[in-house]
C-alpha atoms as a PDB file:
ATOM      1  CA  UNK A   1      76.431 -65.128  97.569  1.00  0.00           C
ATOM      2  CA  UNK A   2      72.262 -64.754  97.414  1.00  0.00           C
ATOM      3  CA  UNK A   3      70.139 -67.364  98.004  1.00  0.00           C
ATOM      4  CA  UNK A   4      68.462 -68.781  95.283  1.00  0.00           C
ATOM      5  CA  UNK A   5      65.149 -67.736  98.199  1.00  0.00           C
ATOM      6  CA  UNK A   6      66.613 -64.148  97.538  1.00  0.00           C
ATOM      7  CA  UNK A   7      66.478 -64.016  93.894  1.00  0.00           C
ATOM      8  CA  UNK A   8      62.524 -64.462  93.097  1.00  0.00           C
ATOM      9  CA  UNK A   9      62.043 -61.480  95.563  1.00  0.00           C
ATOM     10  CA  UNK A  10      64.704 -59.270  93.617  1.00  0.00           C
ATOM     11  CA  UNK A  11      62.869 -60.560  90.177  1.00  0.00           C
ATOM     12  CA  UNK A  12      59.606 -59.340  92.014  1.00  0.00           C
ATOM     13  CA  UNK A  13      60.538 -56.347  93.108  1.00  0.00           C
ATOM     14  CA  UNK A  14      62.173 -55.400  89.215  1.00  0.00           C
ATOM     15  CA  UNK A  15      58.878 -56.547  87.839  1.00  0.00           C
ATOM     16  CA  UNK A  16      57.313 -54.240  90.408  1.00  0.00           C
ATOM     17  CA  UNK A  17      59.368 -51.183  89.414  1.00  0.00           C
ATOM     18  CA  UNK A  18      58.763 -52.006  85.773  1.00  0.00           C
ATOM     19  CA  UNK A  19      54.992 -51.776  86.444  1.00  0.00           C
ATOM     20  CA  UNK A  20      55.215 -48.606  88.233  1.00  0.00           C
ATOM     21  CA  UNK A  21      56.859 -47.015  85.494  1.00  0.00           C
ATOM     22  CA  UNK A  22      54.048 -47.349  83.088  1.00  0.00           C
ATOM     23  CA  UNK A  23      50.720 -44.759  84.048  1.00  0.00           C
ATOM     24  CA  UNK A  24      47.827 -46.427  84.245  1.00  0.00           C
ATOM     25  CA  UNK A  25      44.022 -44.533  83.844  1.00  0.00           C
ATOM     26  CA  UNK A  26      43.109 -42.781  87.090  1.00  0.00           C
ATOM     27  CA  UNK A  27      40.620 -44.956  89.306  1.00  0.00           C
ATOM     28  CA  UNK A  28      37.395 -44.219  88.041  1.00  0.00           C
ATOM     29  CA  UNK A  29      37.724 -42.979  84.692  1.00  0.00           C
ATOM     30  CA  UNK A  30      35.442 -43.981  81.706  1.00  0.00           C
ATOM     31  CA  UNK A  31      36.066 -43.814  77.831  1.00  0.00           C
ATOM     32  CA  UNK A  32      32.796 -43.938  77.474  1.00  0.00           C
ATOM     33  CA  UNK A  33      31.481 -40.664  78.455  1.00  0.00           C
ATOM     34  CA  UNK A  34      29.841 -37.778  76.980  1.00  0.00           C
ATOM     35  CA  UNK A  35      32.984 -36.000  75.997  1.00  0.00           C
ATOM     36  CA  UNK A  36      34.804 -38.740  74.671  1.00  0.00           C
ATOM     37  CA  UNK A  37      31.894 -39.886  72.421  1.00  0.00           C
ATOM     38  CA  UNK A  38      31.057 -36.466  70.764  1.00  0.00           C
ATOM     39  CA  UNK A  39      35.201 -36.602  70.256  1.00  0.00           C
ATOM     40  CA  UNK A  40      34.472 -40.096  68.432  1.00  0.00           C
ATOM     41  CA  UNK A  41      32.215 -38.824  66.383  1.00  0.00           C
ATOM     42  CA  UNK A  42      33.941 -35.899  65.315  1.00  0.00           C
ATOM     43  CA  UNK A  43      36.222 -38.339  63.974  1.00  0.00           C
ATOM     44  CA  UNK A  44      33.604 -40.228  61.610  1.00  0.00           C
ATOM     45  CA  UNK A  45      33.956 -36.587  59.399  1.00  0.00           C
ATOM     46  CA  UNK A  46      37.439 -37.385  57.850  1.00  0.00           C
ATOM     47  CA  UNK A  47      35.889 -40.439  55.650  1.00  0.00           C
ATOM     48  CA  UNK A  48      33.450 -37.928  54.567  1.00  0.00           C
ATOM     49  CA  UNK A  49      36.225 -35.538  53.671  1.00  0.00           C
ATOM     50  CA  UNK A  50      37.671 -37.984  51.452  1.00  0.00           C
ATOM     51  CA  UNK A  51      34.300 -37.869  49.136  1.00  0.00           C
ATOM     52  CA  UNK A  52      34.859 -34.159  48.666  1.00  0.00           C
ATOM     53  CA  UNK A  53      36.381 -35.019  45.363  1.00  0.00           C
ATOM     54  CA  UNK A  54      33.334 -36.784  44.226  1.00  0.00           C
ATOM     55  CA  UNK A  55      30.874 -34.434  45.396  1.00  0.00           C
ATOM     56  CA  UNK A  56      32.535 -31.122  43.850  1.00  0.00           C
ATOM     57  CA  UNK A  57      28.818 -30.082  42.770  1.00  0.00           C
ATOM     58  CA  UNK A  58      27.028 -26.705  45.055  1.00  0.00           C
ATOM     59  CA  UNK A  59      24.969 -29.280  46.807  1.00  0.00           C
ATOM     60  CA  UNK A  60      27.998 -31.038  47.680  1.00  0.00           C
ATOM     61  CA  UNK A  61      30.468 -29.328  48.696  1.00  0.00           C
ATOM     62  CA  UNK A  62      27.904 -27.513  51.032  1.00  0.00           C
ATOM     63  CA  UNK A  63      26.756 -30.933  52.545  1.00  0.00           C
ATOM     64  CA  UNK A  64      30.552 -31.752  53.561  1.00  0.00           C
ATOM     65  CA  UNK A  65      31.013 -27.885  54.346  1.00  0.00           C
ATOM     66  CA  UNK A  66      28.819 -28.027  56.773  1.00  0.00           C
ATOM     67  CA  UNK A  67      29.810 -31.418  58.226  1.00  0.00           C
ATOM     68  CA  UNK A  68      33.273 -30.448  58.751  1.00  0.00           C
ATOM     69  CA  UNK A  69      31.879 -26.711  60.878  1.00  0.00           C
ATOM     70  CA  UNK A  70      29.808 -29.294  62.732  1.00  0.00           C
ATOM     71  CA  UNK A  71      32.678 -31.551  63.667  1.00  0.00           C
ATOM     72  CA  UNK A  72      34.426 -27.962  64.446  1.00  0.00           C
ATOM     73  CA  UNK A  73      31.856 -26.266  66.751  1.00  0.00           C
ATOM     74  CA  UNK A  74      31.361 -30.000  68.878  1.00  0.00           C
ATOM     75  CA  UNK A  75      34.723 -29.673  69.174  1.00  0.00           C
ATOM     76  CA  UNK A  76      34.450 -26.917  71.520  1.00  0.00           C
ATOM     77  CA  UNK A  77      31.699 -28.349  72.787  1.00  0.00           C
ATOM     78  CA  UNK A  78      33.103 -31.780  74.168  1.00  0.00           C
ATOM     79  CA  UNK A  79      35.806 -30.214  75.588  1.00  0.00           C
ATOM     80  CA  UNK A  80      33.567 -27.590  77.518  1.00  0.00           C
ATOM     81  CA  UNK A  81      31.633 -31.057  78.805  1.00  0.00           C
ATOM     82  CA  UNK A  82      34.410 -32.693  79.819  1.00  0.00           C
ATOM     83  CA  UNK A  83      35.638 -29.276  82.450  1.00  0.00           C
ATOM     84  CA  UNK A  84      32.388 -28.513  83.625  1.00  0.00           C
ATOM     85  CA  UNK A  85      31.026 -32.112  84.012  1.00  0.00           C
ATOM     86  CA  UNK A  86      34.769 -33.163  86.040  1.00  0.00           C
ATOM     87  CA  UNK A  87      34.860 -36.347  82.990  1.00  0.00           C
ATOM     88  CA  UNK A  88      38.486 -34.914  82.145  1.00  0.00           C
ATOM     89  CA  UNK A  89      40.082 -38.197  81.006  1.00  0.00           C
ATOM     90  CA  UNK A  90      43.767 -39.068  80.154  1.00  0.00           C
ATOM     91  CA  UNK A  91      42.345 -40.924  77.047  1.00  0.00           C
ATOM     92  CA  UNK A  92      40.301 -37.620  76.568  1.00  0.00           C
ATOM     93  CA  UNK A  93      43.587 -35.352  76.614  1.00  0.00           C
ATOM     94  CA  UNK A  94      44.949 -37.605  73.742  1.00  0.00           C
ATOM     95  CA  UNK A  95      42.037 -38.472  71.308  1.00  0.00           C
ATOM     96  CA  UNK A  96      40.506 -34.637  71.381  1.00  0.00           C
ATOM     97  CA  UNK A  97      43.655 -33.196  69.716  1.00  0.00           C
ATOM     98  CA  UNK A  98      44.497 -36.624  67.531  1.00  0.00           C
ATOM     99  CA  UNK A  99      40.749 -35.924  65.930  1.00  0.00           C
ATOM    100  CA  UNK A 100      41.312 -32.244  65.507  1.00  0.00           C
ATOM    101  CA  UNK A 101      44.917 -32.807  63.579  1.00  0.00           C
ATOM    102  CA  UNK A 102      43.129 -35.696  61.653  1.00  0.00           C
ATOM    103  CA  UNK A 103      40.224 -33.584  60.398  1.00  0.00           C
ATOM    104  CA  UNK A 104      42.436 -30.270  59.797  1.00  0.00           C
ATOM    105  CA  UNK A 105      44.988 -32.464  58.239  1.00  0.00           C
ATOM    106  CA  UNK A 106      43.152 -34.516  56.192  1.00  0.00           C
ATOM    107  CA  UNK A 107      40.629 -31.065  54.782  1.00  0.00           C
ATOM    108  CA  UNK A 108      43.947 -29.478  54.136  1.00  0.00           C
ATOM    109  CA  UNK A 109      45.421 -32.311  51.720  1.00  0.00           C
ATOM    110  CA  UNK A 110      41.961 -33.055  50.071  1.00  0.00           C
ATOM    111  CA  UNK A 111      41.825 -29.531  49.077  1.00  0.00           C
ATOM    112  CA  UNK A 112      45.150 -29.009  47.860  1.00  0.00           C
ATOM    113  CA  UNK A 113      44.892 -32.229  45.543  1.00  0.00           C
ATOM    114  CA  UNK A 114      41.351 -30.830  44.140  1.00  0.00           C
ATOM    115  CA  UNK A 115      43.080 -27.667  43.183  1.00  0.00           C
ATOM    116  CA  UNK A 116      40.999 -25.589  45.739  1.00  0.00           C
ATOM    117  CA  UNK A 117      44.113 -24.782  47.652  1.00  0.00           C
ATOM    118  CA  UNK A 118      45.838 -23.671  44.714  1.00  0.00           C
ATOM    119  CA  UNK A 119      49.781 -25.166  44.146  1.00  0.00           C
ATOM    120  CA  UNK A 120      51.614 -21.832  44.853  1.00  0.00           C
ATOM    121  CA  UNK A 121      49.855 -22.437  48.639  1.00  0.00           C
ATOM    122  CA  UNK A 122      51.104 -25.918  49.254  1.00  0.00           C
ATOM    123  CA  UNK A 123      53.552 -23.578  51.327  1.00  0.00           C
ATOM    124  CA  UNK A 124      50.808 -22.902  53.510  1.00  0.00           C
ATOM    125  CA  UNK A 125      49.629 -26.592  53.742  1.00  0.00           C
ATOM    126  CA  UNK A 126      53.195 -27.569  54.967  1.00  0.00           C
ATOM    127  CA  UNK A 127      53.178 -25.065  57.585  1.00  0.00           C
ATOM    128  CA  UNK A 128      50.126 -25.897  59.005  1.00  0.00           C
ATOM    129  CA  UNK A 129      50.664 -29.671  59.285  1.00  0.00           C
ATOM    130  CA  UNK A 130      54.295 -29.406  60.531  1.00  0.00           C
ATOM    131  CA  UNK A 131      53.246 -27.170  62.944  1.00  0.00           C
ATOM    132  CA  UNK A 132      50.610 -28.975  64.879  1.00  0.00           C
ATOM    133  CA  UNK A 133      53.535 -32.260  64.313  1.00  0.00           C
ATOM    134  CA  UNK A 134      56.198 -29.794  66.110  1.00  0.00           C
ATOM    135  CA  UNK A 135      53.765 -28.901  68.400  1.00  0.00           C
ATOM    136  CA  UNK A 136      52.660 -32.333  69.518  1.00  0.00           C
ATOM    137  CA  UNK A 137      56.083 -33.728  69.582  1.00  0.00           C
ATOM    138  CA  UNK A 138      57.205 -30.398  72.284  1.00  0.00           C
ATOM    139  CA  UNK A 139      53.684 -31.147  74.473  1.00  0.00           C
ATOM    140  CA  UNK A 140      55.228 -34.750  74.713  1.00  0.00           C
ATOM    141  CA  UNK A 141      58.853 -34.243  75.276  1.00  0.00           C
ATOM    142  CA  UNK A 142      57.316 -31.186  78.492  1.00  0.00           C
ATOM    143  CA  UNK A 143      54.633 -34.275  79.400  1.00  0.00           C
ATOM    144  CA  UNK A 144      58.072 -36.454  79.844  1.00  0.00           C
ATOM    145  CA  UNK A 145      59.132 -33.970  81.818  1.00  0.00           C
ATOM    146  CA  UNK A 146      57.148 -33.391  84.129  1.00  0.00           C
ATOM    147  CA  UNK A 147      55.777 -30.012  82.159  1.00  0.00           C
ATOM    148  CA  UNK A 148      52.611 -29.253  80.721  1.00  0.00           C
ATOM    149  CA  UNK A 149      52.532 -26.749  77.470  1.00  0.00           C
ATOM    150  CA  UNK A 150      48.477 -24.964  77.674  1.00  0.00           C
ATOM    151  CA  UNK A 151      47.062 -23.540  74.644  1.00  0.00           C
ATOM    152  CA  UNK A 152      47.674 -20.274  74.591  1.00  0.00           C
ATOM    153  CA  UNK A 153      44.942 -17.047  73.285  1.00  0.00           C
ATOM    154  CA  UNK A 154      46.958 -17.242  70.049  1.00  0.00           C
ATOM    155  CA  UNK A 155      46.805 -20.502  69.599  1.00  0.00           C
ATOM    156  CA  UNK A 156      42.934 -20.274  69.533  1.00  0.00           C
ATOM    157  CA  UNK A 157      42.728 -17.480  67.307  1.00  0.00           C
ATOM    158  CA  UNK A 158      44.888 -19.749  65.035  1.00  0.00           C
ATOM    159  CA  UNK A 159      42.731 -22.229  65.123  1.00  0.00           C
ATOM    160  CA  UNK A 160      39.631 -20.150  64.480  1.00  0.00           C
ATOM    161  CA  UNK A 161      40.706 -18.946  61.377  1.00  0.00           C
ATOM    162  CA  UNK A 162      41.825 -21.656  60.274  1.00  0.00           C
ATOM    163  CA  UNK A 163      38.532 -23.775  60.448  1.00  0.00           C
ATOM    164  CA  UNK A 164      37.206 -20.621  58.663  1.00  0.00           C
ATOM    165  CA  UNK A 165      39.167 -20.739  55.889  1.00  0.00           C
ATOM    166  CA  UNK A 166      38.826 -24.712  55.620  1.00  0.00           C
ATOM    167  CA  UNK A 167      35.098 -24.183  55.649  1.00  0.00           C
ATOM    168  CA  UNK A 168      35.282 -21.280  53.087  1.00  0.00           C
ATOM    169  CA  UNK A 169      37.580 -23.974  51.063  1.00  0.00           C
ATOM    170  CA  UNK A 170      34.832 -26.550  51.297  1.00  0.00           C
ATOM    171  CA  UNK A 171      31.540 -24.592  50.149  1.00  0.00           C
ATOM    172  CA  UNK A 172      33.905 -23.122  47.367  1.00  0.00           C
ATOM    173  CA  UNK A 173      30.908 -21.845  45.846  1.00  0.00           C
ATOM    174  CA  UNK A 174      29.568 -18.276  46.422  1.00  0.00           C
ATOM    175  CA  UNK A 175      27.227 -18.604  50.169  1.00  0.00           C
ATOM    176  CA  UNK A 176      25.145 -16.146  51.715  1.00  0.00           C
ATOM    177  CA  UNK A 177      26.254 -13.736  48.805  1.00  0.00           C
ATOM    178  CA  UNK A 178      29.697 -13.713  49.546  1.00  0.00           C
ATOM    179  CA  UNK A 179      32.643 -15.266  47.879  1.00  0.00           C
ATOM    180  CA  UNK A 180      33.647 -18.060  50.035  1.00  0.00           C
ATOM    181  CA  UNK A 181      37.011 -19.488  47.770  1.00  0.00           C
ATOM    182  CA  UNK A 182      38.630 -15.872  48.212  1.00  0.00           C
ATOM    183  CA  UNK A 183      37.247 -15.517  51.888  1.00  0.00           C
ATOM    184  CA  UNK A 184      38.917 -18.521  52.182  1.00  0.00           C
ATOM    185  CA  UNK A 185      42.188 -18.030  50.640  1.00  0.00           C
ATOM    186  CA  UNK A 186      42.092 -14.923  52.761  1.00  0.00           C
ATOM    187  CA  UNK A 187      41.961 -16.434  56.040  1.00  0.00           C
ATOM    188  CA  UNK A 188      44.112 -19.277  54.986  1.00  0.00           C
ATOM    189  CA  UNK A 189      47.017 -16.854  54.701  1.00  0.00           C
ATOM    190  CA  UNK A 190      45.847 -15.078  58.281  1.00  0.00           C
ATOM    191  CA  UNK A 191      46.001 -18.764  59.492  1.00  0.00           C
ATOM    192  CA  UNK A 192      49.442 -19.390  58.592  1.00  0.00           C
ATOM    193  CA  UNK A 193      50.770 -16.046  59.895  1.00  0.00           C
ATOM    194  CA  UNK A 194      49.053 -16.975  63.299  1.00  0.00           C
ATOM    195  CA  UNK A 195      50.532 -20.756  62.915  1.00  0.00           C
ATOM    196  CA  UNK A 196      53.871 -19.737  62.618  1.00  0.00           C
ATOM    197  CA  UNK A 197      53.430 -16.823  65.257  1.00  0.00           C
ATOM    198  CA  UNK A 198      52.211 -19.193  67.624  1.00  0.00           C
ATOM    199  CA  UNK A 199      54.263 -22.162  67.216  1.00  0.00           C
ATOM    200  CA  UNK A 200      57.431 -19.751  67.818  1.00  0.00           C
ATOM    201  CA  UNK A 201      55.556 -18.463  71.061  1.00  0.00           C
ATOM    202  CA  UNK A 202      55.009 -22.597  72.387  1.00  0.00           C
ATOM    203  CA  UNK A 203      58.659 -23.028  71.376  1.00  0.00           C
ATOM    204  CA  UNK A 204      60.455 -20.211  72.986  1.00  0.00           C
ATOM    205  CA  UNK A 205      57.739 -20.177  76.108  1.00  0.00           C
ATOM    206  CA  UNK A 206      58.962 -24.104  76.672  1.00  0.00           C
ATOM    207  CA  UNK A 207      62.454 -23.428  76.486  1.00  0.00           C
ATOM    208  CA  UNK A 208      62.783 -20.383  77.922  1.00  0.00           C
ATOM    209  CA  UNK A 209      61.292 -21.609  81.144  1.00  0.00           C
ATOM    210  CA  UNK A 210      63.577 -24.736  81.259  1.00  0.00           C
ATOM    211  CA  UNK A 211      66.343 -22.281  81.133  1.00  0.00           C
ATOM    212  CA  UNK A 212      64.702 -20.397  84.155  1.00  0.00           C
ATOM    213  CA  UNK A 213      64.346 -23.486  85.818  1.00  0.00           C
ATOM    214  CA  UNK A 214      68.304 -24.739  85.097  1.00  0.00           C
END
């Protein structure tokens, strides 16, 4: 039988194990760095989003068009910091994709409900959202495991042409003498091709190498 001297050691060292099971921020890292506060920021556009509806006039929609290809082109931006400056963060890793979803996301469902998506493309709407879900959920489930699932070339591309046509959907209104709704519309259907192209490459590129690796 243990001594009862025994058991607060075995309690410790379960505590212990407990503890080490949970990853704490590498030594040194700070939230608040360049990266991660351009990332914040980013974030303060998806209130502004919500206002599209009440600010439908040319002035507008141009104001909040713009916003949103600001919020896009710092998003390149802040992640270009964060490599060549070394202030890659774990906290980084998770907000910069969390404020990209949120501002896609939230563009995408504002414009559908103002009619500037019309209804017969709500099919592109659920695409595009379930696909950076499905996405997120396989990057966590290869993080679990020990994997890590890049962005791939396509998955840029995607995600260029999709910010297009979001911005396109925004301004509405002809700009620079072209006809940004059907420009727009246009690349909105080029983004969802590319969305469900790429999303079948993340899938079959994860699970294809775990069956290499079995």
């Amino acid at each position: 039988m243990a001594t009862s001297a025994d058991e607060p050691a075995e309690a410790h060292r379960d505590v212990s194990a407990s503890a080490d099971a949970i990853p704490a921020p590498a030594a040194g890292e700070r939230f608040w760095n360049l990266p991660n506060s351009i990332t914040m920021l980013r974030t303060c556009v998806v209130p502004v989003l919500l206002f599209l509806p009440m600010a439908q006039t040319q002035s507008g929609s141009r104001i909040i068009a713009w916003l949103f290809i600001a919020a896009a082109v710092t998003d390149i931006i802040d992640g270009w910091l964060a490599r060549r400056g070394q202030m890659v963060t774990s906290i980084g890793k998770l907000l910069d994709p969390l404020a990209d979803k949120l501002t896609v996301s939230t563009a995408l469902v504002v414009l559908l409900a103002m009619g500037r998506i019309p209804i017969w493309a709500t099919v592109a709407v659920v695409v595009i959202i379930g696909r950076e879900l499905a996405v997120t959920g396989l990057r966590g489930v290869a993080a679990a495991g020990g994997q890590v699932v890049a962005a791939g070339s396509l998955g840029k591309v995607k995600t260029t042409c999709q910010n297009i046509a979001i911005g396109a959907l925004i301004f509405h209104y002809p700009t620079f003498g072209l006809p940004a709704h059907e420009l727009g519309m246009l690349f909105l259907a080029i983004a969802t091709g590319l969305t469900l192209w790429s999303g079948y490459q993340y899938f079959a590129d994860y699970f294809g190498g775990r069956s290499q690796g079995a």
